[in-house]
PDB file of N, CA and C in Angstrom:
ATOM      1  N   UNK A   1     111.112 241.151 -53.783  1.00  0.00           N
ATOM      2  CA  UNK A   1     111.418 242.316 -52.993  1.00  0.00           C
ATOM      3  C   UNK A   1     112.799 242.118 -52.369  1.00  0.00           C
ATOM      4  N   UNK A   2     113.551 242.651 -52.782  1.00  0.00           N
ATOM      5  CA  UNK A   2     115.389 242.741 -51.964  1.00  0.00           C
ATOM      6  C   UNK A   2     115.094 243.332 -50.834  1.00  0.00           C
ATOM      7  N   UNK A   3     115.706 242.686 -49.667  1.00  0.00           N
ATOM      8  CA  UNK A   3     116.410 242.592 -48.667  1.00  0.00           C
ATOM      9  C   UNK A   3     117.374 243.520 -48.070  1.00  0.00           C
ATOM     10  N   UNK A   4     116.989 243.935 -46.939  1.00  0.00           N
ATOM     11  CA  UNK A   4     118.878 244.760 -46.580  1.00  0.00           C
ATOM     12  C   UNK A   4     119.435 243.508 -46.000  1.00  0.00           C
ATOM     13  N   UNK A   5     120.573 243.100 -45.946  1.00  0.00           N
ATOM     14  CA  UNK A   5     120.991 242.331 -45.336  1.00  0.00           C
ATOM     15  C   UNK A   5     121.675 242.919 -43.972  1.00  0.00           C
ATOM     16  N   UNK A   6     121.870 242.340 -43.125  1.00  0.00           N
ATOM     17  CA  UNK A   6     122.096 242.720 -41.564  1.00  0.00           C
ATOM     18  C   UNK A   6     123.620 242.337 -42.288  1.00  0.00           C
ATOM     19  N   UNK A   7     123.672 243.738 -40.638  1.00  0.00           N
ATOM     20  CA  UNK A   7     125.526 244.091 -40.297  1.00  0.00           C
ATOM     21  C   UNK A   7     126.160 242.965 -39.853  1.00  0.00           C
ATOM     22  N   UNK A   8     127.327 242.412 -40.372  1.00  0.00           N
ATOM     23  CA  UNK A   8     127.751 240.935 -39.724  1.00  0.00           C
ATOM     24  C   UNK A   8     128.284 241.358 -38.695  1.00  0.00           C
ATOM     25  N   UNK A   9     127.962 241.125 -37.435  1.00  0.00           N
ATOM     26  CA  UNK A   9     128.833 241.108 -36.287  1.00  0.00           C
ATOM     27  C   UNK A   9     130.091 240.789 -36.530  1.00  0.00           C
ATOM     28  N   UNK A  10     131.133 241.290 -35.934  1.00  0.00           N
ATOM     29  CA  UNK A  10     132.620 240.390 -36.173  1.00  0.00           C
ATOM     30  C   UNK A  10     132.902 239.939 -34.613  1.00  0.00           C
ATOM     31  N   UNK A  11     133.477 239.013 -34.806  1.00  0.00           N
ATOM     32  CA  UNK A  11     133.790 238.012 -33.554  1.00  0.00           C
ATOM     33  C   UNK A  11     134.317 238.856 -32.228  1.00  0.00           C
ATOM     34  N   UNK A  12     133.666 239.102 -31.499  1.00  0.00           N
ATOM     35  CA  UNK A  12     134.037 239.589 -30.098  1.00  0.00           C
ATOM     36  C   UNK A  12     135.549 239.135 -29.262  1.00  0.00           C
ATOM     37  N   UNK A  13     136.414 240.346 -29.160  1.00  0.00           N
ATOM     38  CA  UNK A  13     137.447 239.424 -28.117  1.00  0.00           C
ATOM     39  C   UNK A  13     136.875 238.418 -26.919  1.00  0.00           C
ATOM     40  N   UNK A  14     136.908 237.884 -26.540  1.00  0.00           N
ATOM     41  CA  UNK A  14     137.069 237.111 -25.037  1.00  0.00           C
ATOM     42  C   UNK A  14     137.002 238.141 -24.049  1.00  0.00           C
ATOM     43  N   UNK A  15     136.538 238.478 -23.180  1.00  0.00           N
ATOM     44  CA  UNK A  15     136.406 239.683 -21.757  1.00  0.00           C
ATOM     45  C   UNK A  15     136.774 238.706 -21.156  1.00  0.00           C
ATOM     46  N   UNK A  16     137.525 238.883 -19.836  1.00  0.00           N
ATOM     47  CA  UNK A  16     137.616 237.889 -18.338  1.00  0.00           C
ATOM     48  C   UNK A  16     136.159 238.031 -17.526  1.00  0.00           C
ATOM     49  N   UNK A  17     135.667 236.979 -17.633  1.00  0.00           N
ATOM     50  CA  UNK A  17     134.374 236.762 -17.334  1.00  0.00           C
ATOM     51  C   UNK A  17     134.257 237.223 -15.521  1.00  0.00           C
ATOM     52  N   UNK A  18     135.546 237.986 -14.923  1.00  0.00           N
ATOM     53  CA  UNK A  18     134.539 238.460 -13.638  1.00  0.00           C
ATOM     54  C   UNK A  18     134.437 239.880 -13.705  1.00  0.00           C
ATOM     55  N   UNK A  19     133.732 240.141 -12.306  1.00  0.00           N
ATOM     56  CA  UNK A  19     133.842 241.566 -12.498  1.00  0.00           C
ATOM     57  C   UNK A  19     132.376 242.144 -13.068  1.00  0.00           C
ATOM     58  N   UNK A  20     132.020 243.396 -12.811  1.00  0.00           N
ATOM     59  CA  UNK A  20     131.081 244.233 -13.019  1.00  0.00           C
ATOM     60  C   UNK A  20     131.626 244.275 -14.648  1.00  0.00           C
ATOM     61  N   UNK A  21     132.876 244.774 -15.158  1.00  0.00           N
ATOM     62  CA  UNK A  21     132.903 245.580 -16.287  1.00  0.00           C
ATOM     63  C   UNK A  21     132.411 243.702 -17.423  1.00  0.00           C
ATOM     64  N   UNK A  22     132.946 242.746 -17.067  1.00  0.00           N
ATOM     65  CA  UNK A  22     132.579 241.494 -17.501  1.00  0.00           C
ATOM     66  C   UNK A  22     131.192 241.619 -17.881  1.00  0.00           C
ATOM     67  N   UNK A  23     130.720 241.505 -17.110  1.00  0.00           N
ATOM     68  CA  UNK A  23     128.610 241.449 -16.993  1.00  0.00           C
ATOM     69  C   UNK A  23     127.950 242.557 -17.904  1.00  0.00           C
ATOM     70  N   UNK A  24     129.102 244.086 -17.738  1.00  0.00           N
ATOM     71  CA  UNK A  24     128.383 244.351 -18.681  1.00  0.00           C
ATOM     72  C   UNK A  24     128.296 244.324 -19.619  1.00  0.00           C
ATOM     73  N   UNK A  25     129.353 244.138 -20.505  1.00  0.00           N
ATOM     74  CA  UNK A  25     129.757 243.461 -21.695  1.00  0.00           C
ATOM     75  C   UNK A  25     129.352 242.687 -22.402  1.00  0.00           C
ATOM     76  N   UNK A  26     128.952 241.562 -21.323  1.00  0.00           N
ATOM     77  CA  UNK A  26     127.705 240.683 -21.769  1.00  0.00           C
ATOM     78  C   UNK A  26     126.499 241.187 -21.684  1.00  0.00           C
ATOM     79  N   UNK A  27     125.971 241.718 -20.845  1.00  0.00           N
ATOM     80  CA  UNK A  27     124.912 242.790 -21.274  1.00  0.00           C
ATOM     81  C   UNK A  27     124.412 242.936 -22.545  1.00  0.00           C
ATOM     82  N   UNK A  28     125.342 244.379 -22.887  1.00  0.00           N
ATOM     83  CA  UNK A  28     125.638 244.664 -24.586  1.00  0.00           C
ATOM     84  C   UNK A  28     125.906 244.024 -24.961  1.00  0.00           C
ATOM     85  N   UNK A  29     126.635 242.628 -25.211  1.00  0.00           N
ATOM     86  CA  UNK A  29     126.842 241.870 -26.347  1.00  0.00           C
ATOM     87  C   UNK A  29     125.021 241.177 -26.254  1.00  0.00           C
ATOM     88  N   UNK A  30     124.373 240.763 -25.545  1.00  0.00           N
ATOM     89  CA  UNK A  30     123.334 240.220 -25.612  1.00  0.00           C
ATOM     90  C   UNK A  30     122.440 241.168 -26.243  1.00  0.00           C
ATOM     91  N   UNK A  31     122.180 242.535 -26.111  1.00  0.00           N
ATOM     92  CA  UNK A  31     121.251 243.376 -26.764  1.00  0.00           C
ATOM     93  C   UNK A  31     121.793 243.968 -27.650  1.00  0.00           C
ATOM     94  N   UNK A  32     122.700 243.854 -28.202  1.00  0.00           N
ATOM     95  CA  UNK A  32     123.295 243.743 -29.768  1.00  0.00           C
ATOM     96  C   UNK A  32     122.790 242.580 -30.675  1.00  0.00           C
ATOM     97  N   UNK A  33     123.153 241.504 -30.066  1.00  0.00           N
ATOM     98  CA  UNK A  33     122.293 240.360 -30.656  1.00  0.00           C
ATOM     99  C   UNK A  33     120.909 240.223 -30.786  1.00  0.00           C
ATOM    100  N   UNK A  34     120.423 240.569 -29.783  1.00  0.00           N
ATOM    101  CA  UNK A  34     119.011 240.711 -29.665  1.00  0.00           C
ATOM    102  C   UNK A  34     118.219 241.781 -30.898  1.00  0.00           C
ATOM    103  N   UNK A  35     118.778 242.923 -30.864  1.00  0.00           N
ATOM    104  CA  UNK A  35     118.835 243.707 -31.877  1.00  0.00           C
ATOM    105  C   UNK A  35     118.577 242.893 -33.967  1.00  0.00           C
ATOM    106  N   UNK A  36     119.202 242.346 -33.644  1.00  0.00           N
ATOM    107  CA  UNK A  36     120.301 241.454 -35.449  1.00  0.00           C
ATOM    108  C   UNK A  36     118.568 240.463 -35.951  1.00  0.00           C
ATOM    109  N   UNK A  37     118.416 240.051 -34.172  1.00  0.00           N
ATOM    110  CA  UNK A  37     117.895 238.944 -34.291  1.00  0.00           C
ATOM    111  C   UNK A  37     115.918 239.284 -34.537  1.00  0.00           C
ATOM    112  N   UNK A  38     115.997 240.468 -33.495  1.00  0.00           N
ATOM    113  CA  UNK A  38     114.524 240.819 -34.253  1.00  0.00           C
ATOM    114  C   UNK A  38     114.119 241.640 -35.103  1.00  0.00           C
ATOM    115  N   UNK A  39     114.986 241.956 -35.960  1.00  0.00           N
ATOM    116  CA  UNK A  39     115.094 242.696 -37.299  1.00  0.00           C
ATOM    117  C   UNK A  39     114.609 241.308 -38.299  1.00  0.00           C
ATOM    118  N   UNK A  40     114.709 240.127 -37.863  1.00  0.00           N
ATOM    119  CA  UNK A  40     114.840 238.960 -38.884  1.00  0.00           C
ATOM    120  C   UNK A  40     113.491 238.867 -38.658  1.00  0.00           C
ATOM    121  N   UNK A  41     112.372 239.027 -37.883  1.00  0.00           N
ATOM    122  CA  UNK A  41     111.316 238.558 -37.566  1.00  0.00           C
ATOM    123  C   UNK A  41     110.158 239.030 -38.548  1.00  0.00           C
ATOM    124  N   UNK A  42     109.215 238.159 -39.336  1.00  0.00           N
ATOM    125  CA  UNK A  42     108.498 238.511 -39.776  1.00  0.00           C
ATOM    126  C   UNK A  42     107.363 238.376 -39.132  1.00  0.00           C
ATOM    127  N   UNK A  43     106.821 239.673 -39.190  1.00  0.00           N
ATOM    128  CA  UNK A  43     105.444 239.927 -38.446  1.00  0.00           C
ATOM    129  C   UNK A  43     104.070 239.752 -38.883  1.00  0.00           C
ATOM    130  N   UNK A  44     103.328 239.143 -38.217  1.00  0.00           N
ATOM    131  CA  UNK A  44     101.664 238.709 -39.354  1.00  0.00           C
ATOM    132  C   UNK A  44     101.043 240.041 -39.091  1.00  0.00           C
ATOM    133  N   UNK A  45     100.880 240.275 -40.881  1.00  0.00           N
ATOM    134  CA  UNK A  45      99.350 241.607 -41.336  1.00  0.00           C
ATOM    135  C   UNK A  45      98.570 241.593 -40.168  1.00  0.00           C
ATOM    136  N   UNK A  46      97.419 242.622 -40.256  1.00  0.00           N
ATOM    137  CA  UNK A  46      96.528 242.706 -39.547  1.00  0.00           C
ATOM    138  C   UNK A  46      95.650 241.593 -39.754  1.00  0.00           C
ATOM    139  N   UNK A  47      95.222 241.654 -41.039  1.00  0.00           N
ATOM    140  CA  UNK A  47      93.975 240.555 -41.119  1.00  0.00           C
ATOM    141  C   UNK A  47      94.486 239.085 -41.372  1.00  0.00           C
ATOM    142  N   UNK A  48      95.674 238.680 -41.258  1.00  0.00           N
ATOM    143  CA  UNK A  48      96.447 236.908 -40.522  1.00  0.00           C
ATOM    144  C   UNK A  48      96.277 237.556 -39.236  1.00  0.00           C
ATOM    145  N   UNK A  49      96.284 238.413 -37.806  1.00  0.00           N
ATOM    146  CA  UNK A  49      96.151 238.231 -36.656  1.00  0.00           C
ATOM    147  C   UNK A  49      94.991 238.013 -36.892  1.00  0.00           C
ATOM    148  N   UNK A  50      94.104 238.582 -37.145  1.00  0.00           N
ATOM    149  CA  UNK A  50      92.460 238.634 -36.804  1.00  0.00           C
ATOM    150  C   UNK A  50      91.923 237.527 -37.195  1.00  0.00           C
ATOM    151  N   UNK A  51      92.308 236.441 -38.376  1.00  0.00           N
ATOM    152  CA  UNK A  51      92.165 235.696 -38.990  1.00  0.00           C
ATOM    153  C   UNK A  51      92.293 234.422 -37.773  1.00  0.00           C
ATOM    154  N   UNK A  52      93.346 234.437 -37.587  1.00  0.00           N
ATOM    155  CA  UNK A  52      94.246 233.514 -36.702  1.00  0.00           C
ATOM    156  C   UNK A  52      92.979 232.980 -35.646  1.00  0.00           C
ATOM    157  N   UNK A  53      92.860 234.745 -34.740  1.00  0.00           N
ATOM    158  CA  UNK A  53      92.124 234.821 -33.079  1.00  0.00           C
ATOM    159  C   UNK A  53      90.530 234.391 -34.015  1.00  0.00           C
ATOM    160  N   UNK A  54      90.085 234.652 -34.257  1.00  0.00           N
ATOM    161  CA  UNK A  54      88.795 234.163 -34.617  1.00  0.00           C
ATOM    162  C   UNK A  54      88.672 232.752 -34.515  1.00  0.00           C
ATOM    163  N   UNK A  55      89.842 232.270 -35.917  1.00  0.00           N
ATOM    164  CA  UNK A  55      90.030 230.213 -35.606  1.00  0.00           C
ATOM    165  C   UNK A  55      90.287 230.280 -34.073  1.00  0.00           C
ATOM    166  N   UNK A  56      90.881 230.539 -32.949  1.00  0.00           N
ATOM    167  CA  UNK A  56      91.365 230.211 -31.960  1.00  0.00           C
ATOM    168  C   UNK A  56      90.114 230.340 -30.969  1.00  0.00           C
ATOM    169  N   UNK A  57      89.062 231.458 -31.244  1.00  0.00           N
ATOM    170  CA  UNK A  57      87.383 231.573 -30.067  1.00  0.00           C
ATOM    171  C   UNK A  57      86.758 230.882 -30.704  1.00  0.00           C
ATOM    172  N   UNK A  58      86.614 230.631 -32.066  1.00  0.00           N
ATOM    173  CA  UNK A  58      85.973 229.330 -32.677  1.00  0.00           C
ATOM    174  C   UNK A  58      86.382 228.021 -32.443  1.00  0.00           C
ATOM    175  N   UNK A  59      87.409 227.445 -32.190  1.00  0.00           N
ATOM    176  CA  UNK A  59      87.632 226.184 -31.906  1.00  0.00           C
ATOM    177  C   UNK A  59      87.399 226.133 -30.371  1.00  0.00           C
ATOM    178  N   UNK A  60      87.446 227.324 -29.637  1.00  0.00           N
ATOM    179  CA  UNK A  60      87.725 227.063 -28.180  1.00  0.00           C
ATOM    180  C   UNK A  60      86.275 227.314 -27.973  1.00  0.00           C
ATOM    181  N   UNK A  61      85.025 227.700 -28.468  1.00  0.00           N
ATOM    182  CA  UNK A  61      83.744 227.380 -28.703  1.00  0.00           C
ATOM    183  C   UNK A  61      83.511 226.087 -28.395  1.00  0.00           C
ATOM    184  N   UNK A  62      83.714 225.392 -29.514  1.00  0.00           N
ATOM    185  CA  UNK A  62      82.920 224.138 -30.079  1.00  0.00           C
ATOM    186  C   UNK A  62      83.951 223.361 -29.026  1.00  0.00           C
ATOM    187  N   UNK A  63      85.158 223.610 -28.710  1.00  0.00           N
ATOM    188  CA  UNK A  63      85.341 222.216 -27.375  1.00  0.00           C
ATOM    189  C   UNK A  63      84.623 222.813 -26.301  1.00  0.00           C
ATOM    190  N   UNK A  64      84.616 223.798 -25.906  1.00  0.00           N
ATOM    191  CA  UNK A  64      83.500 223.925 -24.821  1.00  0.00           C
ATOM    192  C   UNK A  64      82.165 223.502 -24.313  1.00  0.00           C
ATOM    193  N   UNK A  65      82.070 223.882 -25.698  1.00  0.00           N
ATOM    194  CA  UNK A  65      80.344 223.247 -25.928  1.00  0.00           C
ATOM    195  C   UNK A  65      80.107 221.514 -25.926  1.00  0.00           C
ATOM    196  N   UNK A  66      81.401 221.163 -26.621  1.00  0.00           N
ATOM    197  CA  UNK A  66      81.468 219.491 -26.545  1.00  0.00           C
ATOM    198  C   UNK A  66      81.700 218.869 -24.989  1.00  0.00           C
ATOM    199  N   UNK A  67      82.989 219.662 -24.678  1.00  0.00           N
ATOM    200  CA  UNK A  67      83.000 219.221 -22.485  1.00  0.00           C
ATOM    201  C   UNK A  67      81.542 219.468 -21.909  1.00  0.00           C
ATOM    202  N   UNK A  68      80.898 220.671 -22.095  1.00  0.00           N
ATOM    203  CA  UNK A  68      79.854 221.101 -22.108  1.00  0.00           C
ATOM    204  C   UNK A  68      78.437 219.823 -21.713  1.00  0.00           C
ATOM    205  N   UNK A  69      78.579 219.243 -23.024  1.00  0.00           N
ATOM    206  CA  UNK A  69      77.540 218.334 -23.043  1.00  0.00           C
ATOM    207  C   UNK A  69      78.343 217.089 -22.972  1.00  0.00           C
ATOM    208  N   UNK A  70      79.335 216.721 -22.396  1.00  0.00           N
ATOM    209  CA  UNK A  70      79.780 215.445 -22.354  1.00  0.00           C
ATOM    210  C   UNK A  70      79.496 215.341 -20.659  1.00  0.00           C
ATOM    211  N   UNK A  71      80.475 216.679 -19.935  1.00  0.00           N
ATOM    212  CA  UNK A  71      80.215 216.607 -18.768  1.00  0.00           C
ATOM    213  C   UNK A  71      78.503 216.699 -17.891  1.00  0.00           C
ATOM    214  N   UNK A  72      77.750 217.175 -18.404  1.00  0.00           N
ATOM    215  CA  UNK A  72      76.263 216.975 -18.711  1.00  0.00           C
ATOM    216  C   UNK A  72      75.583 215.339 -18.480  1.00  0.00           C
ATOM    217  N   UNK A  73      76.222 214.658 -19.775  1.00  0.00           N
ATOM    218  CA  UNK A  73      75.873 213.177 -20.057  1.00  0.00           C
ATOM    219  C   UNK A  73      76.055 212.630 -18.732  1.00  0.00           C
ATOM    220  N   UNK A  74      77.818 212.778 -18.977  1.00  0.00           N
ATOM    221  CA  UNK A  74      78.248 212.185 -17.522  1.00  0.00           C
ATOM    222  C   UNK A  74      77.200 212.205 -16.086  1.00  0.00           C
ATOM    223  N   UNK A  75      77.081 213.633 -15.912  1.00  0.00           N
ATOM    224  CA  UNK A  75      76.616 214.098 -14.476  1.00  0.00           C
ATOM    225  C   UNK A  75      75.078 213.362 -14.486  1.00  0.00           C
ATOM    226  N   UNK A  76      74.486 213.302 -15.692  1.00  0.00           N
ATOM    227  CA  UNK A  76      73.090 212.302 -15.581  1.00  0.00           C
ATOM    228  C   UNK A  76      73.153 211.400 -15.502  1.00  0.00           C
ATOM    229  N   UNK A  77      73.938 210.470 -16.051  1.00  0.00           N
ATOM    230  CA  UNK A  77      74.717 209.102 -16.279  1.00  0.00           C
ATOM    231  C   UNK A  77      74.879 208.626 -14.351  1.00  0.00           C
ATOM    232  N   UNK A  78      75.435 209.295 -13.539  1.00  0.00           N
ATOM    233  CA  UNK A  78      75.778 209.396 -12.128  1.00  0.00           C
ATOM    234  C   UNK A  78      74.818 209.319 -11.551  1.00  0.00           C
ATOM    235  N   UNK A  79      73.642 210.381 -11.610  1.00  0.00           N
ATOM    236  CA  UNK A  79      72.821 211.162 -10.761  1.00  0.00           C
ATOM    237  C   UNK A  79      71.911 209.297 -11.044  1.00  0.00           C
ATOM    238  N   UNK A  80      71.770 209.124 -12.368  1.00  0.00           N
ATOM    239  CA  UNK A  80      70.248 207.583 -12.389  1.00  0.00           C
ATOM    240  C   UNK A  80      71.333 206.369 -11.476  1.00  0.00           C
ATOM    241  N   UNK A  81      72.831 206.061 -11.975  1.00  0.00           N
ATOM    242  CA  UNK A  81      72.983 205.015 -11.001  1.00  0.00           C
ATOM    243  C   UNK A  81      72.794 205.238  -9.728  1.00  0.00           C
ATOM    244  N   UNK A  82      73.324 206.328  -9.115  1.00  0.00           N
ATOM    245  CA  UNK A  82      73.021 206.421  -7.356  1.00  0.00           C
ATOM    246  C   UNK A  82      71.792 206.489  -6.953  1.00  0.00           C
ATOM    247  N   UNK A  83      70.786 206.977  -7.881  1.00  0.00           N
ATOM    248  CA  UNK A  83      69.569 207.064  -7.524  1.00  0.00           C
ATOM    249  C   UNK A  83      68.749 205.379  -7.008  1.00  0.00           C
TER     250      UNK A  83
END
């Protein structure tokens, strides 16, 4: 599948960095870039997100359930020595 290729920026003069009109300049030069830069971003399908969050409540399950019954062990483990 071809590509558009992005607009090459051409090299910005130098602005005198004080000043209001300075800042804004940088401003726009930053959301120009910003622009270039999330055009490059490839975004995950629907079913790689859904895919993804499922592994992520499934793993965060089973450590739960493991602290779960470790902290459990522990707290009985406590409760017979002091006893």
């Amino acid at each position: 599948m071809a590509r558009k290729k992005a607009k090459k920026v051409a090299p910005q003069q130098p602005v005198a960095q004080g000043g209001v009109m300075g800042k804004i300049h940088e401003l726009k030069t930053f959301f120009e870039e910003s622009k270039v830069e999330i055009k490059k971003v490839v975004w995950p399908s629907r079913k790689e997100t859904v895919t993804t969050c499922v592994a992520v409540v499934v793993v965060t399950l089973v450590i739960a359930l493991y602290l779960g019954v470790v902290d459990l062990g522990l707290s009985k483990l406590v409760a017979f020595i002091l006893s």
